[in-house]
C-alpha atoms as a PDB file:
ATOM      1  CA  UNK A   1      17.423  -1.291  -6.930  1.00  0.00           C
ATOM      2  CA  UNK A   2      13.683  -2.003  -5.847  1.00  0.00           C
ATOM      3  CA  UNK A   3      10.990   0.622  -5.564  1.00  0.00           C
ATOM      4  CA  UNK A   4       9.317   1.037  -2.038  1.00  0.00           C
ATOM      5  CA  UNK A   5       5.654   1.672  -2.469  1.00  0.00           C
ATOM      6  CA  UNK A   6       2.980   2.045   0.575  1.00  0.00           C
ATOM      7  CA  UNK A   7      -0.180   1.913   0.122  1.00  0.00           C
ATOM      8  CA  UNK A   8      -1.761   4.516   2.792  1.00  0.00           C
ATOM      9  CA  UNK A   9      -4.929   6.495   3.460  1.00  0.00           C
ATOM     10  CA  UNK A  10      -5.291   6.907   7.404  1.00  0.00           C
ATOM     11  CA  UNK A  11      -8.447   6.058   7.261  1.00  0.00           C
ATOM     12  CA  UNK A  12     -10.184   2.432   6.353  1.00  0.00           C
ATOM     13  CA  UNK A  13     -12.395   1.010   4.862  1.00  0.00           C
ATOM     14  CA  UNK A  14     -11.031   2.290   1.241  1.00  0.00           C
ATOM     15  CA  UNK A  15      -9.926  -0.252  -0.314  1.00  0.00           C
ATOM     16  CA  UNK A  16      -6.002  -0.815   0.812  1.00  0.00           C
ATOM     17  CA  UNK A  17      -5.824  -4.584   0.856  1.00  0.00           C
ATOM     18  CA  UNK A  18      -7.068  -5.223  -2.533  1.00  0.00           C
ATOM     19  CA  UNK A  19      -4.630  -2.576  -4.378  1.00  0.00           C
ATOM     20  CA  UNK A  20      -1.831  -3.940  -2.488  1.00  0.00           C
ATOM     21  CA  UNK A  21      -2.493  -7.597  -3.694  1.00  0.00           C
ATOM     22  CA  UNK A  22      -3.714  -6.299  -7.243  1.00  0.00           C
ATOM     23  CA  UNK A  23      -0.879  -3.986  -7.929  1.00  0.00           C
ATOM     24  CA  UNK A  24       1.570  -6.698  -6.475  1.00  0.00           C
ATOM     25  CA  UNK A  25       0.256 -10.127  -8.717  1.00  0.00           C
ATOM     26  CA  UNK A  26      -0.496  -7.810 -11.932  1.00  0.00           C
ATOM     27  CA  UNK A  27       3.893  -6.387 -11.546  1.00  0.00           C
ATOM     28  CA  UNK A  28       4.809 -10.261 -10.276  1.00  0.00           C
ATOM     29  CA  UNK A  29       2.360 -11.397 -13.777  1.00  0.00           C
ATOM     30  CA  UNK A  30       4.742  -8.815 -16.035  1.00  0.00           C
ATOM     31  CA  UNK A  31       7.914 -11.064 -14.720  1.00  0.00           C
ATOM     32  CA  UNK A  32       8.150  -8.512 -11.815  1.00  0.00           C
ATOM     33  CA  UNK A  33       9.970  -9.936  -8.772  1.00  0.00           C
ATOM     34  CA  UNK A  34       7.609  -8.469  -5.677  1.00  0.00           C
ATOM     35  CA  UNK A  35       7.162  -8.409  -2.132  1.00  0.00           C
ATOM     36  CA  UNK A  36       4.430  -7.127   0.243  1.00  0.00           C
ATOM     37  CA  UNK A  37       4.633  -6.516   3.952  1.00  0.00           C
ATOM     38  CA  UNK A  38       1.486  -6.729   5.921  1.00  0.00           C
ATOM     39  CA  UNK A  39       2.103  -3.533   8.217  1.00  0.00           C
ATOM     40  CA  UNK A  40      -1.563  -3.656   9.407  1.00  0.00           C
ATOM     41  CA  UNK A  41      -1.753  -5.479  12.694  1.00  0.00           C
ATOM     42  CA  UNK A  42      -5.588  -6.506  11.530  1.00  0.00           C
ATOM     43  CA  UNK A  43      -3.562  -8.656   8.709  1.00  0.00           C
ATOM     44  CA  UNK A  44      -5.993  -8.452   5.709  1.00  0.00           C
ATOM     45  CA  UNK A  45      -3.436  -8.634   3.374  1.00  0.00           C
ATOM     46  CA  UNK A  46      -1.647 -11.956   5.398  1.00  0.00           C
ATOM     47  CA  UNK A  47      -5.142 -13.907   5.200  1.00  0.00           C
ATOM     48  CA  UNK A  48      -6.064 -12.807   2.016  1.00  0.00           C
ATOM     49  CA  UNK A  49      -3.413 -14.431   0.566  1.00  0.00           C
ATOM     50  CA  UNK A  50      -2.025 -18.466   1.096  1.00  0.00           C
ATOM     51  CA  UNK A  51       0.300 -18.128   3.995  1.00  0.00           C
ATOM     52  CA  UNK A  52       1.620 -19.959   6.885  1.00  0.00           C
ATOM     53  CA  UNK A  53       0.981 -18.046   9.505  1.00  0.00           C
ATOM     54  CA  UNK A  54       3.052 -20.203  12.053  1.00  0.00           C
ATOM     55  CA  UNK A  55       6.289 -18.647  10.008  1.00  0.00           C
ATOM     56  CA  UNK A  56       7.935 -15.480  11.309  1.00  0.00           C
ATOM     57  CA  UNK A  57       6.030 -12.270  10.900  1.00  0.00           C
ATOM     58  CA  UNK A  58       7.393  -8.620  10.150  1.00  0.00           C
ATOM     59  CA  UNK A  59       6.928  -8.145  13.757  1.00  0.00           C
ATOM     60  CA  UNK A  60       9.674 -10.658  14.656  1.00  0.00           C
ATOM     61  CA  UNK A  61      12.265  -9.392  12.230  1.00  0.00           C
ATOM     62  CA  UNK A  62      11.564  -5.544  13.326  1.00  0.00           C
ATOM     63  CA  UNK A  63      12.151  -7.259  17.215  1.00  0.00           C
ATOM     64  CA  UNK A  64      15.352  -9.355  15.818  1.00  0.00           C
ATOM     65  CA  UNK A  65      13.894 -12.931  16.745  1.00  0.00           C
ATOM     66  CA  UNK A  66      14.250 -13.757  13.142  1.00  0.00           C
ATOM     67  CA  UNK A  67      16.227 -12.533   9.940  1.00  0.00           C
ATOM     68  CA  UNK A  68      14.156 -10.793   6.966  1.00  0.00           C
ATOM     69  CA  UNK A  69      15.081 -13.585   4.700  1.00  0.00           C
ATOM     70  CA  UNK A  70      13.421 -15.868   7.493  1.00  0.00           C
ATOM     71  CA  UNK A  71       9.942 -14.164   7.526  1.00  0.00           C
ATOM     72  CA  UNK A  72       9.597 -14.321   3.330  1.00  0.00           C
ATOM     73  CA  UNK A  73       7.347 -16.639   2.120  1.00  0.00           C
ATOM     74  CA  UNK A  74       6.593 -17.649  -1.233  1.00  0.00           C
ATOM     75  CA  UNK A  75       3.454 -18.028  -3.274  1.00  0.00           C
ATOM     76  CA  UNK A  76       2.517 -17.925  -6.768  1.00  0.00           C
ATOM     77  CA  UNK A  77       1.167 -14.294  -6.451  1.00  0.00           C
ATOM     78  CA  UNK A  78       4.260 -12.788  -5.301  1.00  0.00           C
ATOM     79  CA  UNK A  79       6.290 -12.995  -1.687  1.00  0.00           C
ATOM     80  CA  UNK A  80       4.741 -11.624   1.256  1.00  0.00           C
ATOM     81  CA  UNK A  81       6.001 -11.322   5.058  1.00  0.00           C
ATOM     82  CA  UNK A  82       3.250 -11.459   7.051  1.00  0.00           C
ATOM     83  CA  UNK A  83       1.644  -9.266   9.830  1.00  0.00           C
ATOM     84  CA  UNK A  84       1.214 -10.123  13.783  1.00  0.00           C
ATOM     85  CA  UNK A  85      -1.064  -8.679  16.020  1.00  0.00           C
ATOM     86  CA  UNK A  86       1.767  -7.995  17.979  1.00  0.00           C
ATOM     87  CA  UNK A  87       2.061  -4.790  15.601  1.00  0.00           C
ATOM     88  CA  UNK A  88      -0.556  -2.866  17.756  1.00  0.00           C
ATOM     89  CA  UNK A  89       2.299  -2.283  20.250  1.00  0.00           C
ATOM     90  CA  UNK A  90       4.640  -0.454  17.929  1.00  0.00           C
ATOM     91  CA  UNK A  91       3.361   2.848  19.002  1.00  0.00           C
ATOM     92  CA  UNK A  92       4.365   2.127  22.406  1.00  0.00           C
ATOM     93  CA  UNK A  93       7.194   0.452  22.145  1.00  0.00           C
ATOM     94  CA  UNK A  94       9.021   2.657  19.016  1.00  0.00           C
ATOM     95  CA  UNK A  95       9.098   5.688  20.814  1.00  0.00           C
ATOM     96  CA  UNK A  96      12.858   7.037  20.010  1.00  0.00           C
ATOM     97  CA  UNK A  97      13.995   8.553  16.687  1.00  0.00           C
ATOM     98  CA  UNK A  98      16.106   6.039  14.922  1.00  0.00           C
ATOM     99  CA  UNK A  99      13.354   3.163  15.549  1.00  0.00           C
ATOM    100  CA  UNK A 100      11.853   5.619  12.872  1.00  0.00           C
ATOM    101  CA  UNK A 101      14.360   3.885  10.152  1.00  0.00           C
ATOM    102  CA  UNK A 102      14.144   0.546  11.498  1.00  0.00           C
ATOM    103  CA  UNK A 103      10.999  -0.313   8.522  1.00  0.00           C
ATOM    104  CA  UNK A 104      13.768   2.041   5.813  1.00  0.00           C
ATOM    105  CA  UNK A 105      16.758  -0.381   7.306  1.00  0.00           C
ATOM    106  CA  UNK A 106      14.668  -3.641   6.967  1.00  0.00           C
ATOM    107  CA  UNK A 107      13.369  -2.760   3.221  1.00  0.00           C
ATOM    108  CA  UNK A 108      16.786  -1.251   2.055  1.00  0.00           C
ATOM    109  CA  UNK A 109      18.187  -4.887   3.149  1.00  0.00           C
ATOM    110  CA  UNK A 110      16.706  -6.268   0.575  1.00  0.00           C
ATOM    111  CA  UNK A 111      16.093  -3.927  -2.026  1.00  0.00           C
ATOM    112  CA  UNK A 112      18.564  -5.455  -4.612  1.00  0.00           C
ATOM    113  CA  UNK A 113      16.364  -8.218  -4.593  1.00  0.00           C
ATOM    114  CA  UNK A 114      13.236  -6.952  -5.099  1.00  0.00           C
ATOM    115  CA  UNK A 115      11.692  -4.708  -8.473  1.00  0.00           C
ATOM    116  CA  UNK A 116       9.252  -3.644  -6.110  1.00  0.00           C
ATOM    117  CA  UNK A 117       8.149  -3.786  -2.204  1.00  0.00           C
ATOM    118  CA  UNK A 118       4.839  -2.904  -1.631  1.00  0.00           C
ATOM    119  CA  UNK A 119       3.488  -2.293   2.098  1.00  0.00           C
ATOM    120  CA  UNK A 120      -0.211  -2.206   3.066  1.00  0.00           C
ATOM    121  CA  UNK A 121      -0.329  -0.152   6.150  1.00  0.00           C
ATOM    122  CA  UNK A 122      -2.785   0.573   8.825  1.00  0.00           C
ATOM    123  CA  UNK A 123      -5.761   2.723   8.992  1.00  0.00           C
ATOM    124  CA  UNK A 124      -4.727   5.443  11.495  1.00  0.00           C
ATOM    125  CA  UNK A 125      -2.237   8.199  12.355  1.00  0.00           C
ATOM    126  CA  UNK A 126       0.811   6.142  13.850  1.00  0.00           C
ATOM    127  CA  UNK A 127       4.064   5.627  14.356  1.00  0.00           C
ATOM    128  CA  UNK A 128       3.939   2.655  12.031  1.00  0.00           C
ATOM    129  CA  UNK A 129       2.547   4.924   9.304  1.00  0.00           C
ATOM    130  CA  UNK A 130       5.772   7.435  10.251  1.00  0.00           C
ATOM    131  CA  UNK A 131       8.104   4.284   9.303  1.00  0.00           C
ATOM    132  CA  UNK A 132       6.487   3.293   6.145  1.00  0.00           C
ATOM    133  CA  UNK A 133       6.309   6.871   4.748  1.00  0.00           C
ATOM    134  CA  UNK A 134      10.010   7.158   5.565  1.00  0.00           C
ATOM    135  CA  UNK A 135      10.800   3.829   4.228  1.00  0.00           C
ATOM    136  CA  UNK A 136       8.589   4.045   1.034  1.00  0.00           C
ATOM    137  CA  UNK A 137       9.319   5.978  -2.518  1.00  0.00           C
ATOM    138  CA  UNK A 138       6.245   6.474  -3.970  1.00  0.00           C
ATOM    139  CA  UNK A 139       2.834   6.347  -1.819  1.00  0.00           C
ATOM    140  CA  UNK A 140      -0.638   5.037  -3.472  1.00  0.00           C
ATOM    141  CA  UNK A 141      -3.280   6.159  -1.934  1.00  0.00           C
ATOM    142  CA  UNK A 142      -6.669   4.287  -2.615  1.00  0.00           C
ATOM    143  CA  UNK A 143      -9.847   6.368  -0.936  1.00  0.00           C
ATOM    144  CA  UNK A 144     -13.881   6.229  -0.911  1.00  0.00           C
ATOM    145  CA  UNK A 145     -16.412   8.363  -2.336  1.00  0.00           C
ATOM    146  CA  UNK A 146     -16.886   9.558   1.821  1.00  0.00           C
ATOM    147  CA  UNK A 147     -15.384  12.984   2.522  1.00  0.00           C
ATOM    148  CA  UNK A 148     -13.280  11.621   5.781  1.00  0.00           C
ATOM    149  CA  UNK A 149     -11.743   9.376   3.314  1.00  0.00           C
ATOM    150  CA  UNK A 150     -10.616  12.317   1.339  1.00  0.00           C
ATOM    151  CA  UNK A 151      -9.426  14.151   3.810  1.00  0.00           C
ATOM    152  CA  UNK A 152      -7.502  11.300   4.915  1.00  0.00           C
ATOM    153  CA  UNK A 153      -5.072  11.933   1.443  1.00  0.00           C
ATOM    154  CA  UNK A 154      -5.244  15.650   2.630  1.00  0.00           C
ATOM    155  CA  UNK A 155      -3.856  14.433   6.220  1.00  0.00           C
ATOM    156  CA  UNK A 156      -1.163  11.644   4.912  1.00  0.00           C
ATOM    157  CA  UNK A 157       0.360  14.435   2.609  1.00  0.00           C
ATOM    158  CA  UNK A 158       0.769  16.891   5.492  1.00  0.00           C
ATOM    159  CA  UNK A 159       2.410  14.478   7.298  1.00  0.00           C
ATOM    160  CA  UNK A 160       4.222  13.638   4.212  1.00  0.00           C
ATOM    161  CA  UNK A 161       5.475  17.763   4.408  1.00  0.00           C
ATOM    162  CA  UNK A 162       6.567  17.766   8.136  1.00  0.00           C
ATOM    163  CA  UNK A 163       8.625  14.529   7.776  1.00  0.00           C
ATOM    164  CA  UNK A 164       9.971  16.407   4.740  1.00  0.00           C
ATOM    165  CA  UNK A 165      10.504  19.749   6.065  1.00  0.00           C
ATOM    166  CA  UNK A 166      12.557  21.469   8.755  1.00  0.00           C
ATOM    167  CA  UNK A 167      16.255  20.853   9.010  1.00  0.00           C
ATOM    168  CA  UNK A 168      16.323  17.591   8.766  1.00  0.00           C
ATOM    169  CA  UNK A 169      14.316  15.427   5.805  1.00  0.00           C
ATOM    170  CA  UNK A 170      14.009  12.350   6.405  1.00  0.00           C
ATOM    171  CA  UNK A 171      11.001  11.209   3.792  1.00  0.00           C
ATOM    172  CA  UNK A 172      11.651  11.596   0.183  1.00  0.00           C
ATOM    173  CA  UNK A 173       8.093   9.603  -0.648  1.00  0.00           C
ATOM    174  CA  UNK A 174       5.558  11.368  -2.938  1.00  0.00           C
ATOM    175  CA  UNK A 175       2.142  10.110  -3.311  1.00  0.00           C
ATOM    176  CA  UNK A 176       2.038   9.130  -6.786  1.00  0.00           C
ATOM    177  CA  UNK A 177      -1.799   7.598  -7.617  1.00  0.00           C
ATOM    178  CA  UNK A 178      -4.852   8.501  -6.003  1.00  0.00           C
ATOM    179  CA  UNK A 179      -7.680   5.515  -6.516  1.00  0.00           C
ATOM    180  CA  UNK A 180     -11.295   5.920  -6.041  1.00  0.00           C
ATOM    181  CA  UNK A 181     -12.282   2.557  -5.022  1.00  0.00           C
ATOM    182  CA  UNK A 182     -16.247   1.432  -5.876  1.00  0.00           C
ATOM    183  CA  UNK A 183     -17.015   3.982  -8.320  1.00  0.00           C
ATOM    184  CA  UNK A 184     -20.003   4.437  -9.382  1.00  0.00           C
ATOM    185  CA  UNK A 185     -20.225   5.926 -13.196  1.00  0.00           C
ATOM    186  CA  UNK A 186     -24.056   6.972 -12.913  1.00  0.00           C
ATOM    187  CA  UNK A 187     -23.822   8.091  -9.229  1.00  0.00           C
ATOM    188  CA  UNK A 188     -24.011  12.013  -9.075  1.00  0.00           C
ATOM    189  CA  UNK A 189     -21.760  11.724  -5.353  1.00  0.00           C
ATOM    190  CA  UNK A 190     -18.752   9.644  -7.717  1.00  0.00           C
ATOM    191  CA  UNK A 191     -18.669  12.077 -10.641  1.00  0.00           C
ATOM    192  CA  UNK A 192     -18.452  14.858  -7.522  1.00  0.00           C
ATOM    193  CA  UNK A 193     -15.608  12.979  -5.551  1.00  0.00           C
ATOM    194  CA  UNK A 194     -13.722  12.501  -8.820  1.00  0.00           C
ATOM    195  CA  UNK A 195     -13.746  16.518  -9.448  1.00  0.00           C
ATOM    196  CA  UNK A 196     -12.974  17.024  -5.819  1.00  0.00           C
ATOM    197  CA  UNK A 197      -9.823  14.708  -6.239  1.00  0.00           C
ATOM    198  CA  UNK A 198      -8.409  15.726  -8.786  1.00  0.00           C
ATOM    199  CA  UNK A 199      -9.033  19.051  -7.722  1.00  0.00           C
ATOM    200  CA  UNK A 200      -6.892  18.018  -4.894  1.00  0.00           C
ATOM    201  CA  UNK A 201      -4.299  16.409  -6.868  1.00  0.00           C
ATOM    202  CA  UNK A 202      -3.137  19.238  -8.224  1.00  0.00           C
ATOM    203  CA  UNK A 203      -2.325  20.917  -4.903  1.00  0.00           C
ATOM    204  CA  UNK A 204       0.142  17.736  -4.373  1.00  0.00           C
ATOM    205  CA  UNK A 205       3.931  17.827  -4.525  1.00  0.00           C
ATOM    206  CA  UNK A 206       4.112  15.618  -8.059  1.00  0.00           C
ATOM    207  CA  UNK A 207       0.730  16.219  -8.958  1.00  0.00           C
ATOM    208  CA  UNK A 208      -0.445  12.407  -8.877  1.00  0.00           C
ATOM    209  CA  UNK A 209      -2.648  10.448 -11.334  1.00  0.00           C
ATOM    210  CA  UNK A 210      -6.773   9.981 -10.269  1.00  0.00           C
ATOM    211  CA  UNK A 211      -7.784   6.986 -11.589  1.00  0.00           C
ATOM    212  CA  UNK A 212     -11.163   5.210 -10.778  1.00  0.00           C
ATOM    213  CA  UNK A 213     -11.798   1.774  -9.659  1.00  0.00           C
ATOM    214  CA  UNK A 214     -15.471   0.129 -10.710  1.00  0.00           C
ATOM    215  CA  UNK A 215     -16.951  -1.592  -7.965  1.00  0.00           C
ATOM    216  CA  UNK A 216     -17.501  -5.264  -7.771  1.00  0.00           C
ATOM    217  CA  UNK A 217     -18.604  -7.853  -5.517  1.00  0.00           C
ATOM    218  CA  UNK A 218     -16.134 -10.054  -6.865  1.00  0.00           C
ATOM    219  CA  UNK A 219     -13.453  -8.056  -4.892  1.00  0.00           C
ATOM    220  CA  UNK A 220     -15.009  -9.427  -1.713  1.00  0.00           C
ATOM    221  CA  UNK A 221     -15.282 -13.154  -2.920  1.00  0.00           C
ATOM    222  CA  UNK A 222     -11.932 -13.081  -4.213  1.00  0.00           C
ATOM    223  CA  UNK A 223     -10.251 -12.291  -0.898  1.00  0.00           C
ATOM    224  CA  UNK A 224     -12.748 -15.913   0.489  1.00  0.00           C
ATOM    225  CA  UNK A 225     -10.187 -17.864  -1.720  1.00  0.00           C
ATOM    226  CA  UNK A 226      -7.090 -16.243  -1.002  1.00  0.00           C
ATOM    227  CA  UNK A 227      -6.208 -15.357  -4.392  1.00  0.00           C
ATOM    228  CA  UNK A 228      -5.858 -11.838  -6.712  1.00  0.00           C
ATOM    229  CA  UNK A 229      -9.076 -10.457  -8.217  1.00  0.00           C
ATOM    230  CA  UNK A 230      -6.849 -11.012 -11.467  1.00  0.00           C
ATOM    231  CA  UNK A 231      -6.830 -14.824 -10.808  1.00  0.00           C
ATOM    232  CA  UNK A 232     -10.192 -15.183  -9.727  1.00  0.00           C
ATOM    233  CA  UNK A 233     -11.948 -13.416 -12.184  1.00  0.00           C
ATOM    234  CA  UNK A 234      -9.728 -12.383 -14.976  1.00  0.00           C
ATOM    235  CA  UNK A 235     -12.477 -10.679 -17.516  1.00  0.00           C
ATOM    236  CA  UNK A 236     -13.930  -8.791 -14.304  1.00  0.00           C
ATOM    237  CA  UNK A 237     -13.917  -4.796 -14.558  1.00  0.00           C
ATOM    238  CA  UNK A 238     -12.171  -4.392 -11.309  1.00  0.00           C
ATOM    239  CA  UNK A 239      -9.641  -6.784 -12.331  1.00  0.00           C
ATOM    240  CA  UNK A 240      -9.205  -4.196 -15.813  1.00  0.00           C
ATOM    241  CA  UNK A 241      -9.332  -1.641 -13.929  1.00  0.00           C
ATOM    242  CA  UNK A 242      -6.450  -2.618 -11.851  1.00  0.00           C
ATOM    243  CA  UNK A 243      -4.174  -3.591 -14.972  1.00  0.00           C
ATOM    244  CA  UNK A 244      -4.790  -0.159 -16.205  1.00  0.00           C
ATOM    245  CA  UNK A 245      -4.178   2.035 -13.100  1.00  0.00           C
ATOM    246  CA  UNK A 246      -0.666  -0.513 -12.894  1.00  0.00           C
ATOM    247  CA  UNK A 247       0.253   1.268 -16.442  1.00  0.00           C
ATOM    248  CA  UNK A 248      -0.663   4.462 -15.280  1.00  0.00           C
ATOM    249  CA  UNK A 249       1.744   4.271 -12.432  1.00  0.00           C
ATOM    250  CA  UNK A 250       4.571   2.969 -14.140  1.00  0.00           C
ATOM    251  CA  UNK A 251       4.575   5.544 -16.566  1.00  0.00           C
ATOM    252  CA  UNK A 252       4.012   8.088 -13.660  1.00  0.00           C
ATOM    253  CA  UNK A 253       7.280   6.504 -11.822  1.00  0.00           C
ATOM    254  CA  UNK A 254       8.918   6.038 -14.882  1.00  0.00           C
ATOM    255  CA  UNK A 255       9.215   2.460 -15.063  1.00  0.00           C
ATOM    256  CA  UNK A 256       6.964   1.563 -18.371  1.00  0.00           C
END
């Protein structure tokens, strides 16, 4: 059965986008079968990647216009169902406690086809956010050298603890890898967030991996012609980067 992985930090700007579609060609290049779900109404991932965006979105299957088989589409990278701006009105219209599960019952559908599902989620405290840590397994959590960026981590694994706790658990997701995105080797404020994370890692149920990303223009560009950083520039540092910190979690999950 597949592994459910989210990429989350509520707050943006950190770097969510590019792990998802690193993370997802690097597993799909190791003979991986993978899927992501754009859960960000914004739809970085969906445009970032070649997609026909006249085919049924994860909006329509959650609203049963179409079937979850219906919304995958194929590319070379990996599958991907993509987002909708219609996913802005989730908050509003999920209000009751088994629409919760409905993200959980759409992923579990299609688990046993799947090594892994990744989700790239959106950059604020939601409902939508509620569904994918309930639906996921393991959480990676990219963040910025900013401090609201780290807090964000702080704030996702709180919420991580009351979907966890009380008498009823309905989360069993742990956040597995912490990323700093853009480091910085020489830069004094880097070499301080790096301390402060992994100072904050180890107050984390499962203690996660800290693992730095180098920053690149080349992530920017890469996302202009819809493919992985990987594929675009293969000897890059960000794209070694990202093949390491794909070992590190597998080992950390287990699967190496």
């Amino acid at each position: 059965m597949g592994k459910v992985i989210s990429v989350s930090n509520q707050k943006g700007g950190v770097g969510k986008t590019t792990t998802t579609i690193e993370f997802a060609s690097i597993l799909s290049g190791k003979g991986k079968k993978v899927l992501v779900i754009d859960f960000d109404p914004q739809g970085n991932t969906s445009s970032s990647l070649p997609c026909d965006h006249t085919k049924p979105t994860i909006f329509d299957v959650m609203e049963a216009k179409n079937t979850v088989t219906e919304a995958i589409q194929h590319s070379e990278y990996c599958d991907i169902i993509t987002s909708s701006s219609d996913l802005s009105k989730v908050d509003a219209l999920y209000l009751d406690f088994d629409a919760m599960f409905i993200l959980k019952d759409i992923t579990d559908s299609i688990k046993d086809d799947y090594d892994f599902i990744f989700i790239d989620t959106t950059p604020a405290k939601s409902i939508k956010n509620t569904m994918t840590y309930i639906a996921a397994d393991y959480i990676i959590a990219p963040t910025e050298v900013d401090k609201n960026s780290m807090e964000g981590i702080e704030e996702l694994n709180n919420d991580l603890k009351k979907l966890k706790g009380g008498r009823t658990s309905v989360s069993n997701a742990s956040i597995a890898l912490i990323l700093l995105t853009r480091f910085t080797k020489r830069a004094v404020m880097y070499q301080l967030a790096l301390d402060s994370l992994n100072n904050i890692a180890k107050t984390l149920e499962g203690s996660p991996e800290v693992f730095c990303i180098r920053n690149s223009v080349a992530s920017s560009e890469a996302k202009d012609f819809e493919q992985p950083i990987g594929v675009y520039a293969t000897k890059n540092q960000v794209s070694r980067d990202y093949r390491k910190a794909v070992d590190i979690f597998l080992k950390k999950i287990g699967e190496n």
